[in-house]
PDB file of N, CA and C in Angstrom:
ATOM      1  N   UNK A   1     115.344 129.843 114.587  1.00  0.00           N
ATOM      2  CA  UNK A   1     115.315 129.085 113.348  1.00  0.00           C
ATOM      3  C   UNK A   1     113.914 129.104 112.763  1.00  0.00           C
ATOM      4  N   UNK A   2     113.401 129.533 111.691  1.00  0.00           N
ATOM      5  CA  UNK A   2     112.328 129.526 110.742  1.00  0.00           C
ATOM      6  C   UNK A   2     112.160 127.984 110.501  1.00  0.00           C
ATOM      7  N   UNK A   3     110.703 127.759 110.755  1.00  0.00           N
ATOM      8  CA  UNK A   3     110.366 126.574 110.155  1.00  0.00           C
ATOM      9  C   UNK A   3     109.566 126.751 108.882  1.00  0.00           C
ATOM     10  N   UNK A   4     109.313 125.447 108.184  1.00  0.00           N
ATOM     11  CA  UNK A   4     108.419 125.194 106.710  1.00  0.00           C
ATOM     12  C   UNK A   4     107.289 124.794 107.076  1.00  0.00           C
ATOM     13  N   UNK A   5     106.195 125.437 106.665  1.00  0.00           N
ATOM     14  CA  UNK A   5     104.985 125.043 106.643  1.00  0.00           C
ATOM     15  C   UNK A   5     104.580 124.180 105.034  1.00  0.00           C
ATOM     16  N   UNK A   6     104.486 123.004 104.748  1.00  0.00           N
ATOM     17  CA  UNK A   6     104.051 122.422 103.388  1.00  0.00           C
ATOM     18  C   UNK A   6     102.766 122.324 103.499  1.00  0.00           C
ATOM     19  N   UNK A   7     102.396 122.415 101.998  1.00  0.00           N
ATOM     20  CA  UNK A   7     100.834 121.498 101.425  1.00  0.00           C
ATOM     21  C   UNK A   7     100.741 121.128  99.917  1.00  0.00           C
ATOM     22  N   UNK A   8     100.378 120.333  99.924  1.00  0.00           N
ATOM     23  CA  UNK A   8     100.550 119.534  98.820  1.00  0.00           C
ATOM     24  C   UNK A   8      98.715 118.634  98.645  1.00  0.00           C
ATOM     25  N   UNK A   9      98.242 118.722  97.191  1.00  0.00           N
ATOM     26  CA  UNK A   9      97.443 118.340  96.565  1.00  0.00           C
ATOM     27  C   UNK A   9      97.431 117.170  95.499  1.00  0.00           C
ATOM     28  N   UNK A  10      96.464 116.424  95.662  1.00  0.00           N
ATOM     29  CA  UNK A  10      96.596 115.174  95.032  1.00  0.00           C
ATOM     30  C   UNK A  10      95.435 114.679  94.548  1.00  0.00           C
ATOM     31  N   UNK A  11      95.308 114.343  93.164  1.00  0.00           N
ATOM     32  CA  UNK A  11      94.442 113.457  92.648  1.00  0.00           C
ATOM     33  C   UNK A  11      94.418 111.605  93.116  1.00  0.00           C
ATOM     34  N   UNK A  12      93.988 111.264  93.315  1.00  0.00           N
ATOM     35  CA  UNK A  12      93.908 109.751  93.382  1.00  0.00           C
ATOM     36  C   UNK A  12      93.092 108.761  92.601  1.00  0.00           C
ATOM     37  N   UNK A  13      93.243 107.874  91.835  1.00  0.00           N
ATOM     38  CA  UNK A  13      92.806 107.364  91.191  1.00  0.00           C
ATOM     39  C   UNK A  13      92.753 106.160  91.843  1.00  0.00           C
ATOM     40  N   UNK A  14      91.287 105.547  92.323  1.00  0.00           N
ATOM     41  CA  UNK A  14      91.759 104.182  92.713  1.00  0.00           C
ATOM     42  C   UNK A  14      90.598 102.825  92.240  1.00  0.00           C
ATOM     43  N   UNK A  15      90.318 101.893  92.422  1.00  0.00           N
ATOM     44  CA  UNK A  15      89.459 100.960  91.860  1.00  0.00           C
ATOM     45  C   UNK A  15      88.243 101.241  92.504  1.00  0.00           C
ATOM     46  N   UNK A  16      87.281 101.742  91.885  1.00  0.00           N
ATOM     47  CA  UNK A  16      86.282 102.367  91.944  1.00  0.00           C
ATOM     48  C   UNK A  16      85.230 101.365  92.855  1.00  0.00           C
ATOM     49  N   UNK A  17      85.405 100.256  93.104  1.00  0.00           N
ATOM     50  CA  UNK A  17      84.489  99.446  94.556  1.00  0.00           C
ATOM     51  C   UNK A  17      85.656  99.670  96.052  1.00  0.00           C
ATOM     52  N   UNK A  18      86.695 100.212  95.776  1.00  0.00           N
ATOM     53  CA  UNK A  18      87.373  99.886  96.903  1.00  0.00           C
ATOM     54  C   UNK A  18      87.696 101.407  97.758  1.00  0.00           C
ATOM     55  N   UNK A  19      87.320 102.710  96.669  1.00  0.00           N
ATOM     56  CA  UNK A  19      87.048 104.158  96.983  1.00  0.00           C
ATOM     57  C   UNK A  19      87.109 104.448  98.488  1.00  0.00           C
ATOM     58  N   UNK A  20      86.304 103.932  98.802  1.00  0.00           N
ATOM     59  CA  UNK A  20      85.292 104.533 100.380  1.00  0.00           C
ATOM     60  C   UNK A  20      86.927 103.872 101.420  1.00  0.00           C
ATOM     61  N   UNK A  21      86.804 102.739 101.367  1.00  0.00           N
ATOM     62  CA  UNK A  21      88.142 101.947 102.055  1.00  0.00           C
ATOM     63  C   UNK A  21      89.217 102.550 102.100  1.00  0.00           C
ATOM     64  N   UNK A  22      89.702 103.137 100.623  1.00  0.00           N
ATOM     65  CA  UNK A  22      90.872 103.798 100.869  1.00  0.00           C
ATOM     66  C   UNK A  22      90.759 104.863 101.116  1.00  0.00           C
ATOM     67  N   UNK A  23      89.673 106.346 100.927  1.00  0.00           N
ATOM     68  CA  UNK A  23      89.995 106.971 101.881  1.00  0.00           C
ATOM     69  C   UNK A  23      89.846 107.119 102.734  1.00  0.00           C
ATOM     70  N   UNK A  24      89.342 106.244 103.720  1.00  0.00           N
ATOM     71  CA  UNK A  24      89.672 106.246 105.459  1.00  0.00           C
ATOM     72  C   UNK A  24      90.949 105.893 105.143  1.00  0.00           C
ATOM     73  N   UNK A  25      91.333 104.562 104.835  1.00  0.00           N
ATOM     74  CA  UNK A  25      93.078 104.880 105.060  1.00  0.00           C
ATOM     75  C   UNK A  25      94.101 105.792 104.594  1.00  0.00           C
ATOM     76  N   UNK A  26      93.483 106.750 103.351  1.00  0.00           N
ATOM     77  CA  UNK A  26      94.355 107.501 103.106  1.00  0.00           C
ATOM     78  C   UNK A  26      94.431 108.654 104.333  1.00  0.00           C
ATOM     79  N   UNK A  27      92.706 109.153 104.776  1.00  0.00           N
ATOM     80  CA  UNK A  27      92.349 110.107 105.866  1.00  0.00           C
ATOM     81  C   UNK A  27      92.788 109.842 107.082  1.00  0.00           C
ATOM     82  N   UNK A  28      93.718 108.593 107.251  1.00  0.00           N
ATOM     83  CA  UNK A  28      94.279 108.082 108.736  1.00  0.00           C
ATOM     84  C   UNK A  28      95.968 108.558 108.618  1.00  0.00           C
ATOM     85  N   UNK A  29      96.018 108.647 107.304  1.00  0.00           N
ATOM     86  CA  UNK A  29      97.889 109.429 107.530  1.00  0.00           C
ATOM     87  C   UNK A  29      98.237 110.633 108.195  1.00  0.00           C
ATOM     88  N   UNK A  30      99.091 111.147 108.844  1.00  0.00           N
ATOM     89  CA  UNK A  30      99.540 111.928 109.669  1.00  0.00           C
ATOM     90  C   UNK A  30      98.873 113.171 108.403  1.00  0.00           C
ATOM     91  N   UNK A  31      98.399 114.198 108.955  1.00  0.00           N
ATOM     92  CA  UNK A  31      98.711 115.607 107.840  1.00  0.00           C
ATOM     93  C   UNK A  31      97.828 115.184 106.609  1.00  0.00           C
ATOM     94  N   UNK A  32      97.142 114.162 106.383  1.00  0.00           N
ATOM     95  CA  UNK A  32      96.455 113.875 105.144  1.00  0.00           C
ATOM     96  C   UNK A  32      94.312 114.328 105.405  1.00  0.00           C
ATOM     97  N   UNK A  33      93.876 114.820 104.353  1.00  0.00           N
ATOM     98  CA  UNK A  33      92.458 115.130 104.757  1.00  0.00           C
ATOM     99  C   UNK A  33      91.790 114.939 103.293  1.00  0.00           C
ATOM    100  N   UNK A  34      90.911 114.052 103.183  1.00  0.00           N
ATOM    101  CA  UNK A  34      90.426 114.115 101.662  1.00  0.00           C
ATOM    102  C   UNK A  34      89.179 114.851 101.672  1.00  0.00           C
ATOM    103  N   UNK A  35      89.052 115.613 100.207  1.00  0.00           N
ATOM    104  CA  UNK A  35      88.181 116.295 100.380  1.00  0.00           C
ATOM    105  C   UNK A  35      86.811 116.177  99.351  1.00  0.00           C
ATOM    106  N   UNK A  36      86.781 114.616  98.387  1.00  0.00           N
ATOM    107  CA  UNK A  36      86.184 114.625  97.434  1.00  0.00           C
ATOM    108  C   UNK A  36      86.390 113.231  96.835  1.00  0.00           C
ATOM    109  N   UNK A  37      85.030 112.633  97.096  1.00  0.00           N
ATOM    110  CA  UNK A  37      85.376 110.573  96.449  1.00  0.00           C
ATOM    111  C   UNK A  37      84.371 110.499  95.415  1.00  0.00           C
ATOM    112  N   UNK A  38      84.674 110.292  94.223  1.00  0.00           N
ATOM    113  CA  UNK A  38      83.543 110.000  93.050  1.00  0.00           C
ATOM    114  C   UNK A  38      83.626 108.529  92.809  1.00  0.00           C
ATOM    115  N   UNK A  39      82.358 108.711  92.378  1.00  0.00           N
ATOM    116  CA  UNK A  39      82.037 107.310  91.950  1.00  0.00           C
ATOM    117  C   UNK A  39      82.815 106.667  90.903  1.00  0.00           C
ATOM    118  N   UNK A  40      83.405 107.395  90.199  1.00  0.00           N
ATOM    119  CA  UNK A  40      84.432 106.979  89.294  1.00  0.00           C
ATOM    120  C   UNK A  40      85.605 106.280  90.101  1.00  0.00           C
ATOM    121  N   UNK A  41      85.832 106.717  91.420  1.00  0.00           N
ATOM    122  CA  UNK A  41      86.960 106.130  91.973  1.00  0.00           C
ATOM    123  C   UNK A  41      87.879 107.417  92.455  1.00  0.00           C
ATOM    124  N   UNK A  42      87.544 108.479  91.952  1.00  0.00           N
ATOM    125  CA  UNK A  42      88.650 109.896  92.423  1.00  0.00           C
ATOM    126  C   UNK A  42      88.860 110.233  93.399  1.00  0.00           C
ATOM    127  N   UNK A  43      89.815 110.293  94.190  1.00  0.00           N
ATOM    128  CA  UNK A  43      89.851 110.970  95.664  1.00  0.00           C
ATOM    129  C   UNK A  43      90.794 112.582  95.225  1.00  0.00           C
ATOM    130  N   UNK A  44      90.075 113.347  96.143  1.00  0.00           N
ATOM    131  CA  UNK A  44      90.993 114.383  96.218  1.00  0.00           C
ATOM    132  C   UNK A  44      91.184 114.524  97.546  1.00  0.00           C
ATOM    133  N   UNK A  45      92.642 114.940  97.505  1.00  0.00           N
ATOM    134  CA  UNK A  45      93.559 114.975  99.083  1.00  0.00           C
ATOM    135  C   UNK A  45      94.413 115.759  99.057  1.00  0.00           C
ATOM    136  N   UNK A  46      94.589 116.804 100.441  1.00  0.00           N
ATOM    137  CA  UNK A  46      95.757 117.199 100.528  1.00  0.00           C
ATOM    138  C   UNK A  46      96.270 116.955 102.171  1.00  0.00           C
ATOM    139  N   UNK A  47      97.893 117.085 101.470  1.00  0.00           N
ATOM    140  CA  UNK A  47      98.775 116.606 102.714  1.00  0.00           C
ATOM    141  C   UNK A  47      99.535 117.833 103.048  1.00  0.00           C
ATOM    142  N   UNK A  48      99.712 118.101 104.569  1.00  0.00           N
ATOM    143  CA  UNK A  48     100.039 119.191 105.056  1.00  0.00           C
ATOM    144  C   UNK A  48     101.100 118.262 106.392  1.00  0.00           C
ATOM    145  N   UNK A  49     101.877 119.556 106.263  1.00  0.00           N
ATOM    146  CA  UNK A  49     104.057 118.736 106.651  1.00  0.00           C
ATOM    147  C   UNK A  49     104.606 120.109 107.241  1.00  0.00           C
ATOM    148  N   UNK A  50     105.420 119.872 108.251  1.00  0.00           N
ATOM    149  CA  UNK A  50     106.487 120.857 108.459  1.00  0.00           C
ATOM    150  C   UNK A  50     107.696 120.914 107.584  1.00  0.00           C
ATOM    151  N   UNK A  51     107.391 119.489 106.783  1.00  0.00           N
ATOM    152  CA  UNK A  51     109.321 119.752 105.733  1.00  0.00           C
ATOM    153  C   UNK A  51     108.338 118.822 104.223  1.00  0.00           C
ATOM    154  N   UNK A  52     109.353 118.752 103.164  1.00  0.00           N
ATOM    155  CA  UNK A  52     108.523 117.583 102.148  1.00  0.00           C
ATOM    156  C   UNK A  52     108.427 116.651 102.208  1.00  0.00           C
ATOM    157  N   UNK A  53     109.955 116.249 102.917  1.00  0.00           N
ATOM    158  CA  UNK A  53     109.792 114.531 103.210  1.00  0.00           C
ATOM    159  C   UNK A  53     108.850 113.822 103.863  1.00  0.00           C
ATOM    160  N   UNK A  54     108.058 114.023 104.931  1.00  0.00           N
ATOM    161  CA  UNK A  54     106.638 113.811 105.571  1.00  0.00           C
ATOM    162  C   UNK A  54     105.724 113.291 103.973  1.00  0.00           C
ATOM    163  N   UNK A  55     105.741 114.777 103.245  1.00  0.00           N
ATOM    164  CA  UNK A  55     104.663 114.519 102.102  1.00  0.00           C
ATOM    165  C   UNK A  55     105.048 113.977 101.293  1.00  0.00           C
ATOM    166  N   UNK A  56     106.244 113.326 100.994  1.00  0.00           N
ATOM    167  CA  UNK A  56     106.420 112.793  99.942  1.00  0.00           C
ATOM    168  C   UNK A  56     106.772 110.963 100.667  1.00  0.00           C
ATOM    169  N   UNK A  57     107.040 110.960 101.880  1.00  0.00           N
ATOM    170  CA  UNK A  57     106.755 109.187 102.277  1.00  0.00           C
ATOM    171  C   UNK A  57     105.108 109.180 102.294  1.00  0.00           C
ATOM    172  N   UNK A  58     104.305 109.967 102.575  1.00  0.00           N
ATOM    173  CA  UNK A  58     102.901 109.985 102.343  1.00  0.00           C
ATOM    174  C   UNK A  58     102.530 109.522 101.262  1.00  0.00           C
ATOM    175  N   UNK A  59     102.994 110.238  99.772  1.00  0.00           N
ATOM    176  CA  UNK A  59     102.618 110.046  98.911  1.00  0.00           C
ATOM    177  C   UNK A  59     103.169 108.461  97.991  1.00  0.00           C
ATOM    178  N   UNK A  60     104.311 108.323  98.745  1.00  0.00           N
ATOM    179  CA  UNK A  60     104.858 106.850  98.572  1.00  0.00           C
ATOM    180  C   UNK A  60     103.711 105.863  98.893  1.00  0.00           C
ATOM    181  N   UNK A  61     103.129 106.010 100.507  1.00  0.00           N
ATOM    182  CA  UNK A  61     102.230 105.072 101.309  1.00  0.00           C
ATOM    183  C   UNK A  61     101.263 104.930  99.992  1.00  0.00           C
ATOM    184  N   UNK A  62     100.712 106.132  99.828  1.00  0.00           N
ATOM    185  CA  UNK A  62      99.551 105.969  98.758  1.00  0.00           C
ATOM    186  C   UNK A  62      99.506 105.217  98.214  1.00  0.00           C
ATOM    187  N   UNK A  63     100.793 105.448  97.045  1.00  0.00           N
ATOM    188  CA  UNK A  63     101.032 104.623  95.811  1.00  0.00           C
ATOM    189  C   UNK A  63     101.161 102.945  96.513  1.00  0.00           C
ATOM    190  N   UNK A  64     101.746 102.917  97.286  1.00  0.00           N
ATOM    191  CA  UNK A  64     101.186 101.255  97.753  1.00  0.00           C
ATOM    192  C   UNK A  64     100.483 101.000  98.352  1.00  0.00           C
ATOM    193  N   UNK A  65      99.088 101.219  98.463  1.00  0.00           N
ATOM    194  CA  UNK A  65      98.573 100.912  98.971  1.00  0.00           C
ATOM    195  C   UNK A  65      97.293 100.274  97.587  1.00  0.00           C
ATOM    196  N   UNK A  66      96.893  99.066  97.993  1.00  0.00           N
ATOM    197  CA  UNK A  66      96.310  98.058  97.507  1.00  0.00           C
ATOM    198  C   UNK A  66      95.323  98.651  96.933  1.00  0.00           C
ATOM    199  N   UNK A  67      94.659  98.609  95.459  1.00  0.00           N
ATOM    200  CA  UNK A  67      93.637  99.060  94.782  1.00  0.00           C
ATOM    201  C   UNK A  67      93.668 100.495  94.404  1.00  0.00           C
ATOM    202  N   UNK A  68      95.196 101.507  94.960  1.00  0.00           N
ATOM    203  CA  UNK A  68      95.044 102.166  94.001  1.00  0.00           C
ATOM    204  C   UNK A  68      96.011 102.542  92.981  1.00  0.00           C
ATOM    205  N   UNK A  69      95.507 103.215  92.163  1.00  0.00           N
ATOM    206  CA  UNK A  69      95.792 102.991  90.534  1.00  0.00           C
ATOM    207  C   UNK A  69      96.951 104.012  90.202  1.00  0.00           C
ATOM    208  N   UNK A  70      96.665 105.516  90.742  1.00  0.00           N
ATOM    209  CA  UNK A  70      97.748 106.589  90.635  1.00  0.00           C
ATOM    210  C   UNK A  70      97.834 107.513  91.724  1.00  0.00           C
ATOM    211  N   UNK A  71      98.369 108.078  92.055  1.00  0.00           N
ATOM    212  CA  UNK A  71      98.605 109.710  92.678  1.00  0.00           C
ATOM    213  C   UNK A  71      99.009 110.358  92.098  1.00  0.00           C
ATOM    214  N   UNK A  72      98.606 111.194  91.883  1.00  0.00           N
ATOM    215  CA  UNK A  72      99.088 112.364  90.948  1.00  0.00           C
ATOM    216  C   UNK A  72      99.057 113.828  91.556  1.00  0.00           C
ATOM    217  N   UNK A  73     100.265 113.891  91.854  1.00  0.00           N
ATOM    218  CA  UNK A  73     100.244 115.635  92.658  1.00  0.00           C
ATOM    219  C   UNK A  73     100.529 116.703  91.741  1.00  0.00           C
ATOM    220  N   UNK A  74      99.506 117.271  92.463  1.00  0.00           N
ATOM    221  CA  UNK A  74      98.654 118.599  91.532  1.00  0.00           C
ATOM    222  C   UNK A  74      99.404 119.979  92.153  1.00  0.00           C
ATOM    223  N   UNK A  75      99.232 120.030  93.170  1.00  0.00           N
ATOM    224  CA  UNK A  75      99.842 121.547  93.498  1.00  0.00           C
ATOM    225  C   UNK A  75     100.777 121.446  94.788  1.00  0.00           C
ATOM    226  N   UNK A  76     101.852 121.800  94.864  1.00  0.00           N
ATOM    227  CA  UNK A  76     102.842 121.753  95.843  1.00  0.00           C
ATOM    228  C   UNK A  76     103.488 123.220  96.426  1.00  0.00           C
ATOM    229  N   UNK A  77     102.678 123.715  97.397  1.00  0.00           N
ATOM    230  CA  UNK A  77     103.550 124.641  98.405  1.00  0.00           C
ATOM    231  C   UNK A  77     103.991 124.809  99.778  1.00  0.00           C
ATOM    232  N   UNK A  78     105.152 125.623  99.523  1.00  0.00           N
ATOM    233  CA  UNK A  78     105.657 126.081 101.162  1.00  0.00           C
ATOM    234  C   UNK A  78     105.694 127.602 101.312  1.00  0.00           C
ATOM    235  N   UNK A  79     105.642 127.402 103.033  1.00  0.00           N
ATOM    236  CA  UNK A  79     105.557 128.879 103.219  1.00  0.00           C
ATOM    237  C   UNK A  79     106.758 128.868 104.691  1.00  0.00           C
ATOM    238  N   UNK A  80     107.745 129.678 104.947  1.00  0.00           N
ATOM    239  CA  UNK A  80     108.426 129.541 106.024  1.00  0.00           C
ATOM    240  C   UNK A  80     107.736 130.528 107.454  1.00  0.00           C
ATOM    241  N   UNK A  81     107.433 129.936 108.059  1.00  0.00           N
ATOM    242  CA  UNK A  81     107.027 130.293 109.550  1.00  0.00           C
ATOM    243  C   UNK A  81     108.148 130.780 110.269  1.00  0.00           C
ATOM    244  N   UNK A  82     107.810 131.861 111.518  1.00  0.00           N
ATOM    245  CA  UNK A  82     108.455 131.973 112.117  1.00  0.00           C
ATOM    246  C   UNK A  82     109.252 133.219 112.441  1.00  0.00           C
ATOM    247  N   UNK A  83     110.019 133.212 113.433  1.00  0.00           N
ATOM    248  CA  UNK A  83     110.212 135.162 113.585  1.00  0.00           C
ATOM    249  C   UNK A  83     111.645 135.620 112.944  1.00  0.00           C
ATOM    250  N   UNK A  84     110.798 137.277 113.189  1.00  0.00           N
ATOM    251  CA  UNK A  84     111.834 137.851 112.693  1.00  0.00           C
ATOM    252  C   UNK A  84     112.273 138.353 114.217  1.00  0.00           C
TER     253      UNK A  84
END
């Protein structure tokens, strides 16, 4: 059986004193790694999954999580692993 390799990219918008806080908690989700916090408040993140559903309860967590403002996913791919 071929498995799915996902990754998925995300803007984050969050309240710009509370930045640093959320991404350790965003950087504590299974498959999640941020790669970029501005002072404006921006996080950039991507989440990496064997299927979408992983990345998309991820991207749920986000959105509730306290002080921030949006997620906005930017680029979404898969690639199937596995033999021939």
């Amino acid at each position: 059986m071929d498995q799915e390799f996902h990754v998925s990219s995300l803007v984050v918008l969050t309240q710009p004193p509370l930045r640093h806080q959320l991404a350790e908690q965003i950087g504590a989700l299974e498959g999640a790694e941020i790669h970029a916090v501005s002072d404006e408040g921006k996080l950039v993140v991507t989440l990496e999954g064997p299927s979408q559903r992983p990345i998309m309860a991820a991207i749920d967590a986000i959105q509730a999580m306290p002080g921030v403002l949006s997620a906005a996913l930017i680029y979404h791919q898969f690639d199937e692993l596995g033999g021939h």
